[in-house]
Structure formats: structure tokens, C-alpha cells
N, C-alpha and C. Protein backbone atom coordinates (compact mmCIF):
# COMPACT_ATOMS: atom_id res chain seq x y z
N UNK A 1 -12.96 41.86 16.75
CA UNK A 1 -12.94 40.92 15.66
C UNK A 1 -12.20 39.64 16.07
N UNK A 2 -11.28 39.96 16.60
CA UNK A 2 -10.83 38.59 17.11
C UNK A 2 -11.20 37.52 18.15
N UNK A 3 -11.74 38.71 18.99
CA UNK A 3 -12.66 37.81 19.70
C UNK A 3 -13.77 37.15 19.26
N UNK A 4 -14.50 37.42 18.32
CA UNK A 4 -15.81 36.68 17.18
C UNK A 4 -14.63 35.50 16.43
N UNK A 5 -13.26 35.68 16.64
CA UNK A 5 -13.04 34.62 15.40
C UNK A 5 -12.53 33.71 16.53
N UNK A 6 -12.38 33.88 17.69
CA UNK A 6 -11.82 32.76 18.65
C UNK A 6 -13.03 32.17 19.23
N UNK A 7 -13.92 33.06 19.38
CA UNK A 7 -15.42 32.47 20.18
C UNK A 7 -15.80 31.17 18.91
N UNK A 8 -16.00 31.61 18.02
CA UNK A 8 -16.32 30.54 16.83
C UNK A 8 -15.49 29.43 16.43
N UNK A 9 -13.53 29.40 16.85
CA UNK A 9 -12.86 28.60 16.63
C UNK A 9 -13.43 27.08 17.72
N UNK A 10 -13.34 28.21 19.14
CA UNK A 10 -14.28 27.76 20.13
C UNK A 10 -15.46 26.76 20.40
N UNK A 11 -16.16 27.29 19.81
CA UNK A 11 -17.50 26.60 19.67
C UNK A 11 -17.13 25.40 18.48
N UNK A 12 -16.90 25.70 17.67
CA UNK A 12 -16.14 24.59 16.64
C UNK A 12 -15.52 23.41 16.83
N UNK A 13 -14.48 23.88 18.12
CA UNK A 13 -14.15 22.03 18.39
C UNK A 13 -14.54 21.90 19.75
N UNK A 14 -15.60 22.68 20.21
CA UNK A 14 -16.34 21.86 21.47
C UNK A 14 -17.14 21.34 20.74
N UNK A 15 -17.63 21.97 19.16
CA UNK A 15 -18.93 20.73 18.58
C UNK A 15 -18.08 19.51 18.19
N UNK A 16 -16.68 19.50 18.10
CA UNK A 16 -16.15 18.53 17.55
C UNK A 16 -15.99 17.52 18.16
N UNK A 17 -15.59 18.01 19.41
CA UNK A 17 -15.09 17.16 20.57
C UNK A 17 -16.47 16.48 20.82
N UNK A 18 -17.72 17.60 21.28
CA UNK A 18 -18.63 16.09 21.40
C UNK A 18 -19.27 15.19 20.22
N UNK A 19 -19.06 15.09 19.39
CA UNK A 19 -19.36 14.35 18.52
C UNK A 19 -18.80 13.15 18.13
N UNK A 20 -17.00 13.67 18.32
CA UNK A 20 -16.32 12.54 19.08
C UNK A 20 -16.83 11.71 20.07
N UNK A 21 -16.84 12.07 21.01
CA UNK A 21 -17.39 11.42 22.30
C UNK A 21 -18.52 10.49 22.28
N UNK A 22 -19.38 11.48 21.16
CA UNK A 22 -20.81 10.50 20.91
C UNK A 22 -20.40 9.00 20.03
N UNK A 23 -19.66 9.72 19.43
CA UNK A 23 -18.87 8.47 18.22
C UNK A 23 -18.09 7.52 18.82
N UNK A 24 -17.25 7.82 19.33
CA UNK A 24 -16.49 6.54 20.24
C UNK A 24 -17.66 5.62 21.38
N UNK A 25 -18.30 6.28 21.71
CA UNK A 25 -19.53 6.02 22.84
C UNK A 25 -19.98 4.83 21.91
N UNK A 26 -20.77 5.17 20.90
CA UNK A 26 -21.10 4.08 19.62
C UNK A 26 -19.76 2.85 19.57
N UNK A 27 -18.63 2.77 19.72
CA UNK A 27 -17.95 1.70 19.28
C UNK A 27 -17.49 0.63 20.47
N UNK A 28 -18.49 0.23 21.37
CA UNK A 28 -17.73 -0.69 22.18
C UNK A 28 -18.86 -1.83 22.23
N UNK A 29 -18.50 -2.30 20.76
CA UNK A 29 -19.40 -3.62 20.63
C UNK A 29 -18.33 -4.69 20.50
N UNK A 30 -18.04 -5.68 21.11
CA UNK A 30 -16.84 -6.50 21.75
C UNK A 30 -17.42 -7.97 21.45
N UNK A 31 -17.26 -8.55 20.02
CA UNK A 31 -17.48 -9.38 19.84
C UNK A 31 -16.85 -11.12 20.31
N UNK A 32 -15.80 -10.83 20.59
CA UNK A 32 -14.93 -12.01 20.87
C UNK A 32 -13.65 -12.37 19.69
N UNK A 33 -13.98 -11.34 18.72
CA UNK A 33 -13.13 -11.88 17.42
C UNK A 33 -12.56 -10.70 16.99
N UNK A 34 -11.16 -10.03 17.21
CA UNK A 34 -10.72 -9.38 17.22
C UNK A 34 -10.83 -8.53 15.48
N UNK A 35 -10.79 -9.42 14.79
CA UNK A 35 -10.61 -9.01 13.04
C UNK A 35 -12.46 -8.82 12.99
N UNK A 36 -13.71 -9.26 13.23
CA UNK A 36 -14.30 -8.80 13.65
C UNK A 36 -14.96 -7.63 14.32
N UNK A 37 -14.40 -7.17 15.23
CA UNK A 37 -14.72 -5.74 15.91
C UNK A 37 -14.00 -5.03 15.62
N UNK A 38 -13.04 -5.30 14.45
CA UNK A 38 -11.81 -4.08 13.60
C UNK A 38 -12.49 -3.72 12.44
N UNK A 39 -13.44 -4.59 12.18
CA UNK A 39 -14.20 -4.43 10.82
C UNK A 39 -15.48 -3.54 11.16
N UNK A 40 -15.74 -3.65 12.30
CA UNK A 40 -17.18 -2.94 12.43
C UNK A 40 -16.75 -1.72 13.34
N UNK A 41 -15.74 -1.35 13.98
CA UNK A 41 -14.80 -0.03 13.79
C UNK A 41 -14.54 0.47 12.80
N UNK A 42 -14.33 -0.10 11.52
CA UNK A 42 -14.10 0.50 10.68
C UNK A 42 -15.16 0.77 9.98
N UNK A 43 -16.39 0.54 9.97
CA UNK A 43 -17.78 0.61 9.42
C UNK A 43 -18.10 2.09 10.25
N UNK A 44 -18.34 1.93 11.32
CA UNK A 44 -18.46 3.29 11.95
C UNK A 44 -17.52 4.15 11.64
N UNK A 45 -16.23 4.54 11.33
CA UNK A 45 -15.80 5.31 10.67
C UNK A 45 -16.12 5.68 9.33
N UNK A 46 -16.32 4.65 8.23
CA UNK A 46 -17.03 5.12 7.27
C UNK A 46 -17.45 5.75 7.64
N UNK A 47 -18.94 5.30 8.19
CA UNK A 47 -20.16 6.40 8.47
C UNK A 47 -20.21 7.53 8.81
N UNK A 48 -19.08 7.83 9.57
CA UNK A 48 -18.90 9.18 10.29
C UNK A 48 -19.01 10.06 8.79
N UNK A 49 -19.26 10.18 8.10
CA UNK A 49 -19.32 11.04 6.91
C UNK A 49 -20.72 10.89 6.27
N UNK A 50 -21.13 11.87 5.86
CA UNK A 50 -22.27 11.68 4.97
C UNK A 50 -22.15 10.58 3.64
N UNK A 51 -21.42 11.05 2.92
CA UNK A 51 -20.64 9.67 1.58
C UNK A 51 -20.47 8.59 2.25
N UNK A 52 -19.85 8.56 3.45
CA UNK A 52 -19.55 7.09 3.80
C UNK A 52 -20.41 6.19 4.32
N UNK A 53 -22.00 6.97 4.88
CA UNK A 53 -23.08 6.53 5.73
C UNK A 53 -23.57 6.26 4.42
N UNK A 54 -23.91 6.70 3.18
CA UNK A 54 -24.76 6.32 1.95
C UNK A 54 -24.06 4.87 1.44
N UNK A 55 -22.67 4.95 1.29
CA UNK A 55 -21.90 3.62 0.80
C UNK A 55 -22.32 2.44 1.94
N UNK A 56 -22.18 2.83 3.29
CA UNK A 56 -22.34 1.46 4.14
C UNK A 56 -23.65 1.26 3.85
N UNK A 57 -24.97 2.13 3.65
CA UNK A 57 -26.20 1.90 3.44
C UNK A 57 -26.30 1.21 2.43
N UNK A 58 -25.63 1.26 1.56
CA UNK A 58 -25.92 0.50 0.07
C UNK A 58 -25.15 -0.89 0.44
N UNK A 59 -24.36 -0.98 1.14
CA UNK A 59 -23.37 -2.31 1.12
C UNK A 59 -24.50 -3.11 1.89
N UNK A 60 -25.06 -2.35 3.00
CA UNK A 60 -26.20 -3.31 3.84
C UNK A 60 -27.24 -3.49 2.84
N UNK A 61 -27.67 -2.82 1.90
CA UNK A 61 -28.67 -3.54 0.70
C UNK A 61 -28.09 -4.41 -0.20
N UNK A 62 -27.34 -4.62 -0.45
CA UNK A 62 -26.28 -5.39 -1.09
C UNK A 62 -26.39 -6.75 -0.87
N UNK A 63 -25.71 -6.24 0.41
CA UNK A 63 -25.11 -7.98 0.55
C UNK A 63 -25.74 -8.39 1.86
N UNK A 64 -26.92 -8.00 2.66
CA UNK A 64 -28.43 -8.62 3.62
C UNK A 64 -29.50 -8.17 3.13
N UNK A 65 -29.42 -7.61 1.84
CA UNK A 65 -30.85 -7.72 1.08
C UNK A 65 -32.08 -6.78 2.30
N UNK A 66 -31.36 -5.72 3.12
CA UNK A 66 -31.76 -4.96 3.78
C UNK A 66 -32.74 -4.06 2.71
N UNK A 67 -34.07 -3.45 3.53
CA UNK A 67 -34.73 -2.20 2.89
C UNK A 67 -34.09 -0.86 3.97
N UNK A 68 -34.28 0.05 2.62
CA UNK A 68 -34.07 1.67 3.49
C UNK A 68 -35.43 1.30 4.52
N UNK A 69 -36.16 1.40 4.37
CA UNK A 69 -37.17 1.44 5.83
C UNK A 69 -36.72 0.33 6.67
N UNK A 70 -36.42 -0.62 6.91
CA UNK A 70 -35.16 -1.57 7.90
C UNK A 70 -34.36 -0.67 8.10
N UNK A 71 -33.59 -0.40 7.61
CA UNK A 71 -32.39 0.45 7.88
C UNK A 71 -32.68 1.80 9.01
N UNK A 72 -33.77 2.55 8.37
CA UNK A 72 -34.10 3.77 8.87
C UNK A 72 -34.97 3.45 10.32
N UNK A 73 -35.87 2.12 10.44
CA UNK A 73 -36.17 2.01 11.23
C UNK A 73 -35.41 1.46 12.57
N UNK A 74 -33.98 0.66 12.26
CA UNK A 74 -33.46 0.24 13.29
C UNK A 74 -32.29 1.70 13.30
N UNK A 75 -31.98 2.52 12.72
CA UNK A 75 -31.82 3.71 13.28
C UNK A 75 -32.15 4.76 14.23
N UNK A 76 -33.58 4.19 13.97
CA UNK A 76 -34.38 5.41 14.50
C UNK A 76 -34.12 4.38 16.43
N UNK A 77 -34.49 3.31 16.35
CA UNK A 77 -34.19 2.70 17.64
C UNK A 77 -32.78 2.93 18.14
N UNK A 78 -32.11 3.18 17.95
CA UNK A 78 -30.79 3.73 18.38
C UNK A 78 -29.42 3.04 17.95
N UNK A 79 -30.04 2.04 16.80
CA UNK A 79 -28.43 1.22 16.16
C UNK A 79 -27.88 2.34 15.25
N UNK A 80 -26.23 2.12 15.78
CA UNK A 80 -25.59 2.88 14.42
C UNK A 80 -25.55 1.84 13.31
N UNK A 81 -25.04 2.42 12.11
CA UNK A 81 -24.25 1.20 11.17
C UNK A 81 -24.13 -0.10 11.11
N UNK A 82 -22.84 0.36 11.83
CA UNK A 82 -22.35 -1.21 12.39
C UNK A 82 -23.00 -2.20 13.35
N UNK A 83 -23.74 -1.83 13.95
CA UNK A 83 -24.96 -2.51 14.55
C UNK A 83 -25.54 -3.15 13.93
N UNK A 84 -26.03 -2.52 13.32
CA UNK A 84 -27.10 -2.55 12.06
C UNK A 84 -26.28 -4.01 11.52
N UNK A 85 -25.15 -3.95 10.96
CA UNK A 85 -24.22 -5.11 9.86
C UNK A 85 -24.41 -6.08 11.04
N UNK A 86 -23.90 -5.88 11.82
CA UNK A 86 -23.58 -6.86 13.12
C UNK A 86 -25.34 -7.70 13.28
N UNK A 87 -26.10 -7.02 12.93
CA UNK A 87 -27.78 -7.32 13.34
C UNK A 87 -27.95 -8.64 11.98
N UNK A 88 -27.73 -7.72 10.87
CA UNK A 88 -27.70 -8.82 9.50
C UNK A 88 -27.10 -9.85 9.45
N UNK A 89 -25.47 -9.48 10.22
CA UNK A 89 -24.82 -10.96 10.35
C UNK A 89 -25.17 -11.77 10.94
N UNK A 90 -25.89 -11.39 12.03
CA UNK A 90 -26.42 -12.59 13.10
C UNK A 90 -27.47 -13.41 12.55
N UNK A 91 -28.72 -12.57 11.75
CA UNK A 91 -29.61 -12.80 11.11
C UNK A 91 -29.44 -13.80 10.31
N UNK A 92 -28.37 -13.01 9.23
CA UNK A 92 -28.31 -14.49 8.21
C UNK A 92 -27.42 -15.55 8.86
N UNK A 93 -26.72 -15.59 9.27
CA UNK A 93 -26.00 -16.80 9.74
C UNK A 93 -26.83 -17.56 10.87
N UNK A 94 -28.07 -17.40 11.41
CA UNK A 94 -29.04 -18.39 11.98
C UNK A 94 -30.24 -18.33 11.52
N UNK A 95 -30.63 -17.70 10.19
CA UNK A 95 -31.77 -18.00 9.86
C UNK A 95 -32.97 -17.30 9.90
N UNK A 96 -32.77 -15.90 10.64
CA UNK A 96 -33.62 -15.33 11.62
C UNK A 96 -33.72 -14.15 10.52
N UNK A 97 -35.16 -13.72 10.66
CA UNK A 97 -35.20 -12.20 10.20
C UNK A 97 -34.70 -11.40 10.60
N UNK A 98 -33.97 -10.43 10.76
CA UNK A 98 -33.37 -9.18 11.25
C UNK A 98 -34.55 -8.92 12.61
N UNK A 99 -35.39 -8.70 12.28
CA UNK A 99 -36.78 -8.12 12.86
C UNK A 99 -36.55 -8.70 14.22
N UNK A 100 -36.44 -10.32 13.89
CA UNK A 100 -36.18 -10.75 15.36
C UNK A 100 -35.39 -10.70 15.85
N UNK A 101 -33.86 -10.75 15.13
CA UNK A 101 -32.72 -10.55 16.31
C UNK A 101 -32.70 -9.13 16.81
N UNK A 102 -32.51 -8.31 15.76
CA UNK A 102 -33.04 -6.93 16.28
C UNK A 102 -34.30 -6.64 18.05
N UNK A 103 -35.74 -7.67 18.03
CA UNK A 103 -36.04 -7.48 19.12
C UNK A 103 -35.78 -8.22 20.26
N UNK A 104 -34.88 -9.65 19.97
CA UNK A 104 -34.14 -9.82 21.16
C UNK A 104 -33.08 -9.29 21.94
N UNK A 105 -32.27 -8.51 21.21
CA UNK A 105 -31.50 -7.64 21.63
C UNK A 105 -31.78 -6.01 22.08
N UNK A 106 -33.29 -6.04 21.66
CA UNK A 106 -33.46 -4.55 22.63
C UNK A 106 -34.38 -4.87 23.65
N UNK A 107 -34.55 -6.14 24.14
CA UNK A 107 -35.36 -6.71 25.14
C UNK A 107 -33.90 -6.46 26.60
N UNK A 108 -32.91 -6.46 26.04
CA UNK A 108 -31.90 -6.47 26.94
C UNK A 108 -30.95 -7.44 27.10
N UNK A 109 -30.83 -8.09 25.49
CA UNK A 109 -29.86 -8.93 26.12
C UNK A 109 -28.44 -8.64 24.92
N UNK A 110 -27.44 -9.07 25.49
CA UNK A 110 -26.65 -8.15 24.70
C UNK A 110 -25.65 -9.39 23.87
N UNK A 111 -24.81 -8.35 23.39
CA UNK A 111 -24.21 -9.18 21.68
C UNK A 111 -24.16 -10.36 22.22
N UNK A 112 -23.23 -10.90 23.37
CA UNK A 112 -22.64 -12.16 23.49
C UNK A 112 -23.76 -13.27 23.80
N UNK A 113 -24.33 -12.64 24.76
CA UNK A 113 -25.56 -13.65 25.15
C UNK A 113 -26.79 -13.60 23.57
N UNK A 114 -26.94 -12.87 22.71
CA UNK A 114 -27.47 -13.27 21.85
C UNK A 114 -26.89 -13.77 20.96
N UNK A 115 -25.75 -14.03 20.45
CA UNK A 115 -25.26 -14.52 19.72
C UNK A 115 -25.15 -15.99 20.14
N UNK A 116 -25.07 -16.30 21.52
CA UNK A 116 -24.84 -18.12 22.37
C UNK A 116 -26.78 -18.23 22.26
N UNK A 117 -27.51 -17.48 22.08
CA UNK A 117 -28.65 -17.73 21.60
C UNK A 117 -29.39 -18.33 20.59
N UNK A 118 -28.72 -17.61 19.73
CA UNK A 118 -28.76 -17.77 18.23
C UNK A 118 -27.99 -18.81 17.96
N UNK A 119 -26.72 -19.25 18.61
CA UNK A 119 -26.17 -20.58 18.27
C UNK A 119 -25.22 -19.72 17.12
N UNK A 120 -24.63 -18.51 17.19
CA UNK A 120 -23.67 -18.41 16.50
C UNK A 120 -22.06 -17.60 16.65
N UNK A 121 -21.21 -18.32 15.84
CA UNK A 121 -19.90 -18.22 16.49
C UNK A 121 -19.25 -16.59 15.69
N UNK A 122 -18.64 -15.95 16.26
CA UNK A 122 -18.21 -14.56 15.71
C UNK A 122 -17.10 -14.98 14.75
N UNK A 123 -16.15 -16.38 15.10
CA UNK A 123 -15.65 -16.62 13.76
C UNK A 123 -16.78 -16.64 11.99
N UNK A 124 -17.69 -17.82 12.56
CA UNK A 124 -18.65 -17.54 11.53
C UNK A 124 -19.12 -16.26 10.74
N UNK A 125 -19.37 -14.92 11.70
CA UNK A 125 -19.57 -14.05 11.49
C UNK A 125 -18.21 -12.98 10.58
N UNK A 126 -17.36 -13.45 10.62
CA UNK A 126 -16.28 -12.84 10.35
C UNK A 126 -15.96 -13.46 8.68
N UNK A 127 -16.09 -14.88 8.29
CA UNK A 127 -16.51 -15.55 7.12
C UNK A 127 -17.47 -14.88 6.51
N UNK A 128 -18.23 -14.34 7.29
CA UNK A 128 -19.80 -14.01 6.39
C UNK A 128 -18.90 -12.64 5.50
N UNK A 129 -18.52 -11.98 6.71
CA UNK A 129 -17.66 -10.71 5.75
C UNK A 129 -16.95 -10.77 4.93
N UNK A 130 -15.68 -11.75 4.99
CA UNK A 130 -15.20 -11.99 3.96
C UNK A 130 -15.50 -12.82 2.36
N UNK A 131 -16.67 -13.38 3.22
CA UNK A 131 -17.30 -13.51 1.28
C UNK A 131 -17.99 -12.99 0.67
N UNK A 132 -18.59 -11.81 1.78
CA UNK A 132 -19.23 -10.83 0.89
C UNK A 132 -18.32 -9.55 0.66
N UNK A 133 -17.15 -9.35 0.94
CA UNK A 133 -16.09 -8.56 0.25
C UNK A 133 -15.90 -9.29 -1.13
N UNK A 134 -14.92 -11.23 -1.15
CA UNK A 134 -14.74 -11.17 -2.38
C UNK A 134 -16.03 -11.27 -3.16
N UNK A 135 -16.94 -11.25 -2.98
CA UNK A 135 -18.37 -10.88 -3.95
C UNK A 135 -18.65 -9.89 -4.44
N UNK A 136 -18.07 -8.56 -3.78
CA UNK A 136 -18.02 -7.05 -4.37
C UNK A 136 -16.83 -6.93 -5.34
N UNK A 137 -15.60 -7.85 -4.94
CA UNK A 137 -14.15 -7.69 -5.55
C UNK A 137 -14.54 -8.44 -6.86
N UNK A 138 -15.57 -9.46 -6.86
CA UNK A 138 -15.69 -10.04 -8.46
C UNK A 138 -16.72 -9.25 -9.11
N UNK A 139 -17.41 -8.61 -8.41
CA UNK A 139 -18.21 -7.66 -9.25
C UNK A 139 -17.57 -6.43 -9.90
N UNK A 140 -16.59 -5.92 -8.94
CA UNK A 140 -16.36 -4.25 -9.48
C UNK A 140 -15.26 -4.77 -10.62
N UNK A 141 -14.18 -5.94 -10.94
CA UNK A 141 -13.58 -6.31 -11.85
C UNK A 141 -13.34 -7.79 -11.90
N UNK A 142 -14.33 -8.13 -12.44
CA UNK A 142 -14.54 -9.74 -13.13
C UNK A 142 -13.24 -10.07 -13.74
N UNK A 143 -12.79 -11.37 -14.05
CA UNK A 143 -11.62 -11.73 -14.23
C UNK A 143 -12.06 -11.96 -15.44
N UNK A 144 -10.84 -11.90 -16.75
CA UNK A 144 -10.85 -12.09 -18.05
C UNK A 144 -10.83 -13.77 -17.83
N UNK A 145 -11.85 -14.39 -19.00
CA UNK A 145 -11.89 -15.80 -18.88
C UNK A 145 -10.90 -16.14 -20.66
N UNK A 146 -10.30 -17.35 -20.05
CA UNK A 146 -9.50 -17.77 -21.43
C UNK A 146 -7.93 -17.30 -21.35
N UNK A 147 -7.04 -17.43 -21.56
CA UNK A 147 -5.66 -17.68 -21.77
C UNK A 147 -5.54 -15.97 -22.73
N UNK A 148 -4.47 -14.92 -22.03
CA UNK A 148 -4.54 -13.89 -23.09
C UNK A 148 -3.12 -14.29 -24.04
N UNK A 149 -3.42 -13.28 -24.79
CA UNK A 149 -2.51 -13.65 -25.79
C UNK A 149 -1.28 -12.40 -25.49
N UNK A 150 -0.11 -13.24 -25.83
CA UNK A 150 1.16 -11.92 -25.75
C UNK A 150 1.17 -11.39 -27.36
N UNK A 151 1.77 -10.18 -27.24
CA UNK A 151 2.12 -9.15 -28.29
C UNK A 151 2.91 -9.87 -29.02
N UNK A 152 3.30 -10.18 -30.63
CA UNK A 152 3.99 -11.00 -30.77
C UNK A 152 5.06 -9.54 -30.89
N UNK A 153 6.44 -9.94 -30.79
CA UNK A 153 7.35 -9.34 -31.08
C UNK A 153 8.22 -9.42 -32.41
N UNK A 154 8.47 -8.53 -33.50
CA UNK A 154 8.79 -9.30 -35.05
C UNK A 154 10.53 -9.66 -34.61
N UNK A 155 10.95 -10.65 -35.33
CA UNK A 155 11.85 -11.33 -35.19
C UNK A 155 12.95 -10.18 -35.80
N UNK A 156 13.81 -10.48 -34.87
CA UNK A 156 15.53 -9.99 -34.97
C UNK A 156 15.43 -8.75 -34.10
N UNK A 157 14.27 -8.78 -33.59
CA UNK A 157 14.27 -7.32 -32.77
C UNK A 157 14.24 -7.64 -31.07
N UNK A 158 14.97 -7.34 -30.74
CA UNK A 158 14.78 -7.37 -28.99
C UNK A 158 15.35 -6.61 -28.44
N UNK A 159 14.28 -6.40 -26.94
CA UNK A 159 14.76 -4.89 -26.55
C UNK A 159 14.86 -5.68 -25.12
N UNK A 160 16.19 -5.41 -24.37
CA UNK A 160 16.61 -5.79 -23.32
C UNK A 160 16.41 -4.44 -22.49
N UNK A 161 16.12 -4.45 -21.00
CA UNK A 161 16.37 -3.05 -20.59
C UNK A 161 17.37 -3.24 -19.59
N UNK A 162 18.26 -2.16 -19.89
CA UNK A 162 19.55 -2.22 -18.98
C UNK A 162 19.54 -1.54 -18.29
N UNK A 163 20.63 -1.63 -17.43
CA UNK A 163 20.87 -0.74 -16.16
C UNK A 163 20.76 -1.51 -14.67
N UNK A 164 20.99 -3.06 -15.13
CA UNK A 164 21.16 -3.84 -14.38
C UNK A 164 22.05 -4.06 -13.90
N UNK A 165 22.35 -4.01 -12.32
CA UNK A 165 23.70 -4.33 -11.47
C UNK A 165 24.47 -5.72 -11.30
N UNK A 166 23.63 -6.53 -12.06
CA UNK A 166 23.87 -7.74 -11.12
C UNK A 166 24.90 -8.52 -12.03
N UNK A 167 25.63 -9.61 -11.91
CA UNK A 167 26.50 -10.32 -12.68
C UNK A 167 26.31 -10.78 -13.61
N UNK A 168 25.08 -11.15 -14.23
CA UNK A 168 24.86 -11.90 -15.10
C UNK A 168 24.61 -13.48 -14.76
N UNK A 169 24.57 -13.94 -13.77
CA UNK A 169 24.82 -15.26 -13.09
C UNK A 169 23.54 -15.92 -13.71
């Protein structure tokens, strides 16, 4: 019996370990922009989860107006995720359908040289993210419009809270 429960502990994190391996293998896309390739590290971690691969899927319909068949099809060619975002960013920030940057880059030419292709800068690319974060941040809680009003408090009553150290200065 113990040997069935060590053979299986076994097999367990040799599946773990390579999956790791496959996963890190996926993350050495080296854009030039450090806050950049921290963001699309962190996209591939999402993904590493089933929940987290459905959320980045929806964020790429979101905010590049991506289809599941785009999606599924530049999967099936061998982009993870973050590829995938990295493919949209390039896209929209020169104009280009996905379709095409997508087949200049599996012709063989890689991020940097397509991006000095495309005529675009990874700072740019890094803007694109951050306005489509605060675009999710005004959606999930819109800001109250108009001046709120305070509680009035009825007169002769005030409640100080003590337990303050300080001098009074």
C-alpha cells in the first residue's frame, strides 16, 4: 500500500514538474519594456488555471473585440494567452488585423523585428494596457456623479473619539 501511495505521489509531481517546464518554456517573450513583459507574465499565470484561461479569454473579447474562433484558432497555431494579447496589442496600435500580424510573425519573424515593422513602440503597447485596465476599473464601479451629502448631525450632540496620544497641539 505504500508503495501505490508513493508511486502516485510520484507520478504527480513528475506531471507537475513538466507542466512547469512547458509553462515557463511559454514565457520568454522579451519585449524591451520591462512593466510590459511583467504584465504578460502575469497573463500566463492567470491562465495557468482553467477560471483564469476563461477570464483572460473574456478580457481579450473585451477590450480587442477578439472572436472565440480567433482566439481558438491562434491557439490551435501554438500562441498561448499572452501571445495572443501581445498579437491584439500590436494589431490595434498599427492598424492591422490580428490575422495579419499573427501571419507575419509565424512566417518567422519575431516580436522585436515585428514590432520595428509595424512601426510600434512597446512603450505604446504598455499605454494600450493601461487604458484598457482603467476602462474595466470604470465599468466594474462607476463613480457617483454630483457632490454627496453628509449625515447631518442634530445639534448639541458630538461624539469625539478618544484614545488619542497626542498633545492636543
Amino acid at each position: 500500500m505504500k508503495k501505490l501511495v508513493t508511486f502516485i505521489l510520484l507520478l504527480l509531481t513528475s506531471i507537475s514538474i513538466c507542466r512547469a517546464a512547458e509553462y515557463s518554456a511559454s514565457l520568454k517573450i522579451q519585449t524591451g519594456d520591462a512593466a510590459l513583459d511583467f504584465h504578460l507574465r502575469q497573463v500566463n499565470f492567470k491562465a495557468a488555471t482553467p477560471a483564469g484561461a476563461q477570464e483572460v479569454k473574456k478580457d481579450l473579447q473585451q477590450n480587442y473585440a477578439l472572436s472565440d474562433k480567433q482566439i481558438a484558432f491562434l491557439s490551435k497555431q501554438g500562441y498561448t494567452l499572452a501571445e495572443i494579447e501581445l498579437l491584439a496589442l500590436m494589431a490595434k496600435e498599427s492598424g492591422k488585423k490580428i490575422e495579419e500580424v499573427a501571419a507575419l510573425h509565424s512566417k518567422g519573424v519575431g516580436w522585436g523585428v515585428l514590432a520595428k515593422r509595424l512601426q510600434v513602440q512597446p512603450s505604446a503597447l504598455r499605454k494600450l494596457i493601461v487604458e484598457n485596465k482603467k476602462e474595466e476599473r470604470l465599468k466594474e464601479s462607476p463613480r457617483e456623479t454630483g457632490p454627496t451629502k453628509l449625515k447631518e448631525v442634530p445639534k448639541g450632540i458630538y461624539h469625539f473619539p478618544r484614545g488619542g496620544k497626542g498633545k492636543g497641539r
